[in-house]
PDB file of N, CA and C in Angstrom:
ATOM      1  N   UNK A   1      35.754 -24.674  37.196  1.00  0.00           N
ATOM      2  CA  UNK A   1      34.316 -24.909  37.274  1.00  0.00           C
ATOM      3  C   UNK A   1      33.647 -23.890  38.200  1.00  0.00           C
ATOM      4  N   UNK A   2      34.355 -23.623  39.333  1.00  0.00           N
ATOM      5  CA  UNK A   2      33.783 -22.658  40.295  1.00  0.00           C
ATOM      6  C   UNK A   2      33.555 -21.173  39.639  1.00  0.00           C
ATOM      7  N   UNK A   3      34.677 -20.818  38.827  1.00  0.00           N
ATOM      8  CA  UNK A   3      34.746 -19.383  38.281  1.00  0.00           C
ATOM      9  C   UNK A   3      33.415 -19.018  37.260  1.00  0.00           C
ATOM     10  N   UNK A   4      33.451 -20.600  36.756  1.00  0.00           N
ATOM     11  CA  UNK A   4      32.160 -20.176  35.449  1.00  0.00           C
ATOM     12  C   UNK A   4      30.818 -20.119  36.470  1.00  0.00           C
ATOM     13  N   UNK A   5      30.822 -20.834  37.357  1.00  0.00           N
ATOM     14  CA  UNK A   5      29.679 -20.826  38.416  1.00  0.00           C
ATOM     15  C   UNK A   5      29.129 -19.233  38.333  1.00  0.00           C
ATOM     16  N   UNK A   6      30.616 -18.736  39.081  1.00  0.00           N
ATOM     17  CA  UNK A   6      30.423 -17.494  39.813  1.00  0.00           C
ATOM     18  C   UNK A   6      30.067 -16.489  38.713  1.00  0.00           C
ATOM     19  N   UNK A   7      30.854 -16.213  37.192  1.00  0.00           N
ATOM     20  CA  UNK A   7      30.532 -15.477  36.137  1.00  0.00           C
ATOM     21  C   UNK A   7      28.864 -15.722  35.975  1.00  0.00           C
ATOM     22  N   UNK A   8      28.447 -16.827  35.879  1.00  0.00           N
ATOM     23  CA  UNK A   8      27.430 -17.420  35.063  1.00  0.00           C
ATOM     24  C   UNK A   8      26.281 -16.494  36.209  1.00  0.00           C
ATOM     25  N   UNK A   9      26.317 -16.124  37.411  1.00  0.00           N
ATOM     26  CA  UNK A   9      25.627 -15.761  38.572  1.00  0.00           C
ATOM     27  C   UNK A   9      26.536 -14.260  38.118  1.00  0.00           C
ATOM     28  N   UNK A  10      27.041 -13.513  37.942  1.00  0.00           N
ATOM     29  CA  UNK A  10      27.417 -12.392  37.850  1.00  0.00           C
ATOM     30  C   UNK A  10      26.694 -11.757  36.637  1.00  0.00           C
ATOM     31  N   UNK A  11      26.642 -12.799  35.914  1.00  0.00           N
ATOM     32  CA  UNK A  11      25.936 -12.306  34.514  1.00  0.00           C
ATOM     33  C   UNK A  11      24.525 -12.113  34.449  1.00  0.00           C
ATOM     34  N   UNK A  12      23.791 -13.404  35.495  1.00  0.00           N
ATOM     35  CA  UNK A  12      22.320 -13.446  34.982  1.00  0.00           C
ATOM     36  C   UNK A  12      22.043 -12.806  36.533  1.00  0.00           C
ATOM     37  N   UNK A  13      22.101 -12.283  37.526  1.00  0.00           N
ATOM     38  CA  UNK A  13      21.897 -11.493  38.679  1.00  0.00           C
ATOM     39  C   UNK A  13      21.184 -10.282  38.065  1.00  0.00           C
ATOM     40  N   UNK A  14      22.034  -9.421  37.538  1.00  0.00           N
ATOM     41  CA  UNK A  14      21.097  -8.175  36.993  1.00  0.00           C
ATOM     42  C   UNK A  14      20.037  -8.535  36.003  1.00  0.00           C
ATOM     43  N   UNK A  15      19.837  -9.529  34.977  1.00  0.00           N
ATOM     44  CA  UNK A  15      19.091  -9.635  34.374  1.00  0.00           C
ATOM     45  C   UNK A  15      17.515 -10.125  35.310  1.00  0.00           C
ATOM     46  N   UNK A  16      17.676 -10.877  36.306  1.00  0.00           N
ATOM     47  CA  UNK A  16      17.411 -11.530  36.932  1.00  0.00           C
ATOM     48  C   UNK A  16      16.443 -10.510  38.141  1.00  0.00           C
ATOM     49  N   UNK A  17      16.736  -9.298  38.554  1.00  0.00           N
ATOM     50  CA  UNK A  17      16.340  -8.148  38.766  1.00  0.00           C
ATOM     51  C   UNK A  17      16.015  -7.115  38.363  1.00  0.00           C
ATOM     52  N   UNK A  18      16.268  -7.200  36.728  1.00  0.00           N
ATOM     53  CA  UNK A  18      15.754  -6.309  36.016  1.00  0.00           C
ATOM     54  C   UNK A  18      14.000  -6.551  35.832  1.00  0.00           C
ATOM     55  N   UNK A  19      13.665  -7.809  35.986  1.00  0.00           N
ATOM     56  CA  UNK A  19      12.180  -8.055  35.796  1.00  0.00           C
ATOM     57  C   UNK A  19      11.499  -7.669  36.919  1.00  0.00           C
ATOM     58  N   UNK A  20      10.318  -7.183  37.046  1.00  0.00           N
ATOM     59  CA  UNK A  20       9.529  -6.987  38.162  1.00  0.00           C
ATOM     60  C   UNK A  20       8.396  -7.610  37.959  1.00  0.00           C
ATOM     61  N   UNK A  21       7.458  -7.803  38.983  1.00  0.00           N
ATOM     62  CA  UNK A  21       6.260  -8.987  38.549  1.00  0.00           C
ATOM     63  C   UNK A  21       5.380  -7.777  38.038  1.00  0.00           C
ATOM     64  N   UNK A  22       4.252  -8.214  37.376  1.00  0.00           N
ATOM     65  CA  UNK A  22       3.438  -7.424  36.777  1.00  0.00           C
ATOM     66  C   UNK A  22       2.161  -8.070  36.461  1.00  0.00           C
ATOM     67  N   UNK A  23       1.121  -6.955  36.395  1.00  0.00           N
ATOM     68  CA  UNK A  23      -0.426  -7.522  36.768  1.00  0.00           C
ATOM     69  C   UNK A  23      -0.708  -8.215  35.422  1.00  0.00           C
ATOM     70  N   UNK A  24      -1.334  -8.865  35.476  1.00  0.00           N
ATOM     71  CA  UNK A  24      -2.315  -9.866  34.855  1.00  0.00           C
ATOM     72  C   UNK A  24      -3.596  -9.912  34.676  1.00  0.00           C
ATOM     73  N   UNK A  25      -3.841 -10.306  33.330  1.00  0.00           N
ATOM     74  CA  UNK A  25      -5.860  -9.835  33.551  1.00  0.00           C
ATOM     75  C   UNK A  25      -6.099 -11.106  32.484  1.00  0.00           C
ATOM     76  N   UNK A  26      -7.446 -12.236  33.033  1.00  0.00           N
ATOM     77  CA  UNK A  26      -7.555 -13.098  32.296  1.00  0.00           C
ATOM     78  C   UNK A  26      -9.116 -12.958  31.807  1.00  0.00           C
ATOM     79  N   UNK A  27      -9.150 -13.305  30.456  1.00  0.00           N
ATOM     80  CA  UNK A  27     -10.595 -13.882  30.171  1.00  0.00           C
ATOM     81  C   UNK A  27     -10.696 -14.636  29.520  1.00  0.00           C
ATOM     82  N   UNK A  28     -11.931 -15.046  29.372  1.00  0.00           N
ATOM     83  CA  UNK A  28     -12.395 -16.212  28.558  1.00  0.00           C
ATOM     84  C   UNK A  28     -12.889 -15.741  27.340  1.00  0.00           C
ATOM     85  N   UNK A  29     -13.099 -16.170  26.176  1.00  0.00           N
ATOM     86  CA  UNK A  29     -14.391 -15.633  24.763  1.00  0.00           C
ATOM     87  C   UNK A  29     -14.446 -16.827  23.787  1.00  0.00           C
ATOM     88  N   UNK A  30     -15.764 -16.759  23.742  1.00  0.00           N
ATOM     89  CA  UNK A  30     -15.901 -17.551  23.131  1.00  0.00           C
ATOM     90  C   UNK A  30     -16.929 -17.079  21.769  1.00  0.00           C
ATOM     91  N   UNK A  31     -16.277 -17.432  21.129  1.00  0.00           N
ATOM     92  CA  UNK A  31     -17.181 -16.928  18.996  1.00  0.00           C
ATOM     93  C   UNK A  31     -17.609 -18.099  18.479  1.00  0.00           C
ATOM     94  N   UNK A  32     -19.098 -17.643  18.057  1.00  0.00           N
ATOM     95  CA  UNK A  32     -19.370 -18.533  17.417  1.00  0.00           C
ATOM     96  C   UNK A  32     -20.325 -18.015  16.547  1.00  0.00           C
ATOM     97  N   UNK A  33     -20.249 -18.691  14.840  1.00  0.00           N
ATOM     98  CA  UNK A  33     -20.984 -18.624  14.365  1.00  0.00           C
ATOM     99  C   UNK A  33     -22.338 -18.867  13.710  1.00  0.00           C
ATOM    100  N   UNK A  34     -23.774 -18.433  14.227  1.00  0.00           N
ATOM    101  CA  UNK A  34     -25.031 -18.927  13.882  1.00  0.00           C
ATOM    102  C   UNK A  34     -25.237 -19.265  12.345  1.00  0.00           C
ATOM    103  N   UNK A  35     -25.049 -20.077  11.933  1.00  0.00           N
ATOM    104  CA  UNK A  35     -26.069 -20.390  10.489  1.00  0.00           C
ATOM    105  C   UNK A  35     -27.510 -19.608  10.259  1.00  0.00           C
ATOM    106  N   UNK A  36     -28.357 -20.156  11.366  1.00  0.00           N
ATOM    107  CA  UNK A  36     -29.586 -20.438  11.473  1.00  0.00           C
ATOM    108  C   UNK A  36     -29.712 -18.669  11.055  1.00  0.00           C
ATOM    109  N   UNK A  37     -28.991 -18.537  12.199  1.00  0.00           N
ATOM    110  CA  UNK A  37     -29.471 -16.734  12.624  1.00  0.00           C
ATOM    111  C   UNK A  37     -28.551 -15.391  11.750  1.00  0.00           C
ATOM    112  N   UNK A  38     -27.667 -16.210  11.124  1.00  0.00           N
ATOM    113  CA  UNK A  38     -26.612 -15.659  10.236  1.00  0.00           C
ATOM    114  C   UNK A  38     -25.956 -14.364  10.593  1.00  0.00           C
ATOM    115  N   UNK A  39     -25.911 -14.801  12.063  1.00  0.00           N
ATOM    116  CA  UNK A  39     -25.187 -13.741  13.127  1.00  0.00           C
ATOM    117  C   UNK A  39     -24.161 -14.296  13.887  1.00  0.00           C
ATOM    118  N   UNK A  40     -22.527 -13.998  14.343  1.00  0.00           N
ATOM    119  CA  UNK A  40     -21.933 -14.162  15.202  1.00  0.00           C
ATOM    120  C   UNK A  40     -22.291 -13.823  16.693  1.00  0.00           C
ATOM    121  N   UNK A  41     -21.668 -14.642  17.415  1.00  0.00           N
ATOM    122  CA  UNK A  41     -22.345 -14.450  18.321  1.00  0.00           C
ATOM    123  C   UNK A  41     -20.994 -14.470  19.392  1.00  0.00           C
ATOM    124  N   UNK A  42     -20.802 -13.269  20.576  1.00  0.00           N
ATOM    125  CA  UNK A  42     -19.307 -13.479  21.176  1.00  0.00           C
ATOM    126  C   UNK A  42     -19.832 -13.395  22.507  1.00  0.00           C
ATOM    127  N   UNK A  43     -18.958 -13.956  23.436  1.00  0.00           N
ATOM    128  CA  UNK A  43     -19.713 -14.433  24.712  1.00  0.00           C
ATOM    129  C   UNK A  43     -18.093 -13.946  25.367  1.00  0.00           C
ATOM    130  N   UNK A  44     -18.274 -12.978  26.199  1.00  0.00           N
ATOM    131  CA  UNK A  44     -16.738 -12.802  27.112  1.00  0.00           C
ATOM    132  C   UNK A  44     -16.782 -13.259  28.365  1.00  0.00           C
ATOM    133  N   UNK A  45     -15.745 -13.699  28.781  1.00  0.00           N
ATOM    134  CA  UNK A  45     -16.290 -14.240  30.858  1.00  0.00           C
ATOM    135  C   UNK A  45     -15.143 -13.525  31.459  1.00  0.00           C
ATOM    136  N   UNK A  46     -15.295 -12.305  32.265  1.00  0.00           N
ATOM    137  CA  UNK A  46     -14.224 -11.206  32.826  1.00  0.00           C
ATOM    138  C   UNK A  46     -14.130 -11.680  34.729  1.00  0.00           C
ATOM    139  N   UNK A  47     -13.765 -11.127  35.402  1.00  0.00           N
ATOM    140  CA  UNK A  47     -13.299 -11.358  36.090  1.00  0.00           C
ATOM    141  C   UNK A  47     -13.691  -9.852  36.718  1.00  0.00           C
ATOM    142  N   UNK A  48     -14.881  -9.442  37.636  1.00  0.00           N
ATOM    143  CA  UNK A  48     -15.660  -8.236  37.998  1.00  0.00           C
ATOM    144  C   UNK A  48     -14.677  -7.252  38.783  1.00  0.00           C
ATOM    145  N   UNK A  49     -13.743  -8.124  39.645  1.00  0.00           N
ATOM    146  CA  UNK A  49     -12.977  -7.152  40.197  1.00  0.00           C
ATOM    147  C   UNK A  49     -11.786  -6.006  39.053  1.00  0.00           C
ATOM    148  N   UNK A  50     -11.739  -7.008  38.338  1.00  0.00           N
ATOM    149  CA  UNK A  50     -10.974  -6.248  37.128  1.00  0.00           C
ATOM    150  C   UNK A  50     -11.514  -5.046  36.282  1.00  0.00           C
ATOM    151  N   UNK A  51     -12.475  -5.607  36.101  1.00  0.00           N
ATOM    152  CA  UNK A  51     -13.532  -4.258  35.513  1.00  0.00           C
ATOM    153  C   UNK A  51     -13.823  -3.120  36.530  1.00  0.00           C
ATOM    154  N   UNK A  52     -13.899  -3.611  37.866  1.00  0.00           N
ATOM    155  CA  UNK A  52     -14.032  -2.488  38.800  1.00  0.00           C
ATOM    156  C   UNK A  52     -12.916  -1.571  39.161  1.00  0.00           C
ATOM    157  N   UNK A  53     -11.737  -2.239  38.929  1.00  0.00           N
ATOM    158  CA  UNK A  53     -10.398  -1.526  38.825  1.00  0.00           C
ATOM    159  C   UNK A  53     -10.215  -0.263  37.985  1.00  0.00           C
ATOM    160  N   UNK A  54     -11.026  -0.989  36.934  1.00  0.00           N
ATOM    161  CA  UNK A  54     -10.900   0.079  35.331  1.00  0.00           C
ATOM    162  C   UNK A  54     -11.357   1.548  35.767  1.00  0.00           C
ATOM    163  N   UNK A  55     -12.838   0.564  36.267  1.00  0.00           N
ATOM    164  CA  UNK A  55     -13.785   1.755  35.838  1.00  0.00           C
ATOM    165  C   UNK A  55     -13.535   3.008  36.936  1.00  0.00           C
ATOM    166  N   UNK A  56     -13.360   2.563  38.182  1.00  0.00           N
ATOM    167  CA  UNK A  56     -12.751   2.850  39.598  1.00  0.00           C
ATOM    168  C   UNK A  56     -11.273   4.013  38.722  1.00  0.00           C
ATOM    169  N   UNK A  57     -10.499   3.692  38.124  1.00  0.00           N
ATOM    170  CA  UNK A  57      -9.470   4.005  37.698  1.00  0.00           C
ATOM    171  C   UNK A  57      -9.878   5.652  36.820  1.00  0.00           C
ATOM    172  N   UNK A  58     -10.667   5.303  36.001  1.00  0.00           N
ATOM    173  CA  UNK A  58     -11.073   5.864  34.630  1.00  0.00           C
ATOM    174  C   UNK A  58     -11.877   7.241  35.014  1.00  0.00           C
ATOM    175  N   UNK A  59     -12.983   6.866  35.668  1.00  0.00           N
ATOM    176  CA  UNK A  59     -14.326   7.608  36.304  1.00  0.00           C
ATOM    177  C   UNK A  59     -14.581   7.759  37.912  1.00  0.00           C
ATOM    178  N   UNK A  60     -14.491   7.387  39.138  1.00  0.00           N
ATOM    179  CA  UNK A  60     -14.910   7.376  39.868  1.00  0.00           C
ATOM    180  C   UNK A  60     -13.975   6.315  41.071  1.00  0.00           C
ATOM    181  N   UNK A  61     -13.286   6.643  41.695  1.00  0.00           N
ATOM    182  CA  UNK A  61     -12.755   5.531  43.287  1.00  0.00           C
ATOM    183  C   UNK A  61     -14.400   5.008  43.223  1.00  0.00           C
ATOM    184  N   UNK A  62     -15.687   6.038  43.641  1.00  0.00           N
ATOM    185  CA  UNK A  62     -16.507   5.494  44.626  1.00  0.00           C
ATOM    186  C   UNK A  62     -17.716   3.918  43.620  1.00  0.00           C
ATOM    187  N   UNK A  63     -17.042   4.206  42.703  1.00  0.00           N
ATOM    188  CA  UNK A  63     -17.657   2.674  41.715  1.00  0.00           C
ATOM    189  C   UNK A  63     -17.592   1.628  42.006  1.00  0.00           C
ATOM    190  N   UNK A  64     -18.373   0.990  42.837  1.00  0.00           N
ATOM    191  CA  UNK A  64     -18.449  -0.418  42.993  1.00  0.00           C
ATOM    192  C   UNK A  64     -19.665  -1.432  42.330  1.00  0.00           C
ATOM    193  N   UNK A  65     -19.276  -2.849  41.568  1.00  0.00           N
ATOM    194  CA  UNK A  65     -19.944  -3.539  41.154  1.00  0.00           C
ATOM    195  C   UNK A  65     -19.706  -4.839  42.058  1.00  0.00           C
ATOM    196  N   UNK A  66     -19.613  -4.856  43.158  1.00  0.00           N
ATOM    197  CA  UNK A  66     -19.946  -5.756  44.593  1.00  0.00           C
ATOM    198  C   UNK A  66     -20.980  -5.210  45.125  1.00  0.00           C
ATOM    199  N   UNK A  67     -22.498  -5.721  45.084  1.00  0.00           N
ATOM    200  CA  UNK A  67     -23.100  -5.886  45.904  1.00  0.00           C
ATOM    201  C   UNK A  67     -23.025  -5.584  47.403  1.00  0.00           C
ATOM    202  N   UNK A  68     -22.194  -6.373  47.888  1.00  0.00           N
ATOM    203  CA  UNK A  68     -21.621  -6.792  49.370  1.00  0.00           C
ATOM    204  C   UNK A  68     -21.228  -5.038  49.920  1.00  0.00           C
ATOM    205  N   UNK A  69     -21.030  -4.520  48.714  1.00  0.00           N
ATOM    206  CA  UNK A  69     -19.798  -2.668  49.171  1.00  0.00           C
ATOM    207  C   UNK A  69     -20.711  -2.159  49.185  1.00  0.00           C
ATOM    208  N   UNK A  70     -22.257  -2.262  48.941  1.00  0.00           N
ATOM    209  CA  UNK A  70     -22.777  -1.019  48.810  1.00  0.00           C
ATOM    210  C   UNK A  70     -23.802  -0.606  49.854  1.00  0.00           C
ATOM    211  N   UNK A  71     -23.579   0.704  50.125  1.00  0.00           N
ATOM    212  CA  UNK A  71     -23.898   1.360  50.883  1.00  0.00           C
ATOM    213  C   UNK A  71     -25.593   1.407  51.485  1.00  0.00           C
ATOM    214  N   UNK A  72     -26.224   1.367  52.316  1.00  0.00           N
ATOM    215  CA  UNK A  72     -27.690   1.983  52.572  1.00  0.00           C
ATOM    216  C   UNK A  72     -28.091   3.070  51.534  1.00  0.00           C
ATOM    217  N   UNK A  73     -27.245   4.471  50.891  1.00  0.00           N
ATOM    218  CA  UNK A  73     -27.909   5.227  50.587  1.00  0.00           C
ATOM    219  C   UNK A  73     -27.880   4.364  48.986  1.00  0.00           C
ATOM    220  N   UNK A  74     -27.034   3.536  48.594  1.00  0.00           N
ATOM    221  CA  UNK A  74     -26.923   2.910  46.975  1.00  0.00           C
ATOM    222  C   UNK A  74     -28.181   1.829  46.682  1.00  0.00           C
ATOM    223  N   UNK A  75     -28.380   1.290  48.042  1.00  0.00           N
ATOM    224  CA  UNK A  75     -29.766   0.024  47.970  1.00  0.00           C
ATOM    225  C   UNK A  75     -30.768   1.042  47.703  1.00  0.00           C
TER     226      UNK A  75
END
């Protein structure tokens, strides 16, 4: 019983370290379709720091969409 213990931990150890944690990005959406207006209509709910990551990433470090970060010369 002890040996299969120890195999069973020899086996899943590397697998077990082969994973690393990794980022996550959540949203919400919601679709819906108007009759009336005979238009869809899509509603996304993001998470601002995430988008600031992007855009920060993509175009510009100095991109901020916090209020709170911005500078005298940005007001």
């Amino acid at each position: 019983m002890k040996s299969i213990r120890i195999l069973f931990l020899v086996i899943s150890l590397p697998l077990i370290l082969s994973f690393t944690a990794h980022k996550f990005y959540v949203s919400i959406t919601k679709i819906e379709y108007s009759q009336e207006e005979k238009s869809l209509q899509i509603i996304t709910k993001l998470f601002i720091d995430d988008i600031e990551d992007v855009l920060q990433e993509r175009y510009s470090p100095s991109i901020s969409l916090d209020p709170e970060k911005e500078t005298s010369e940005d007001a």
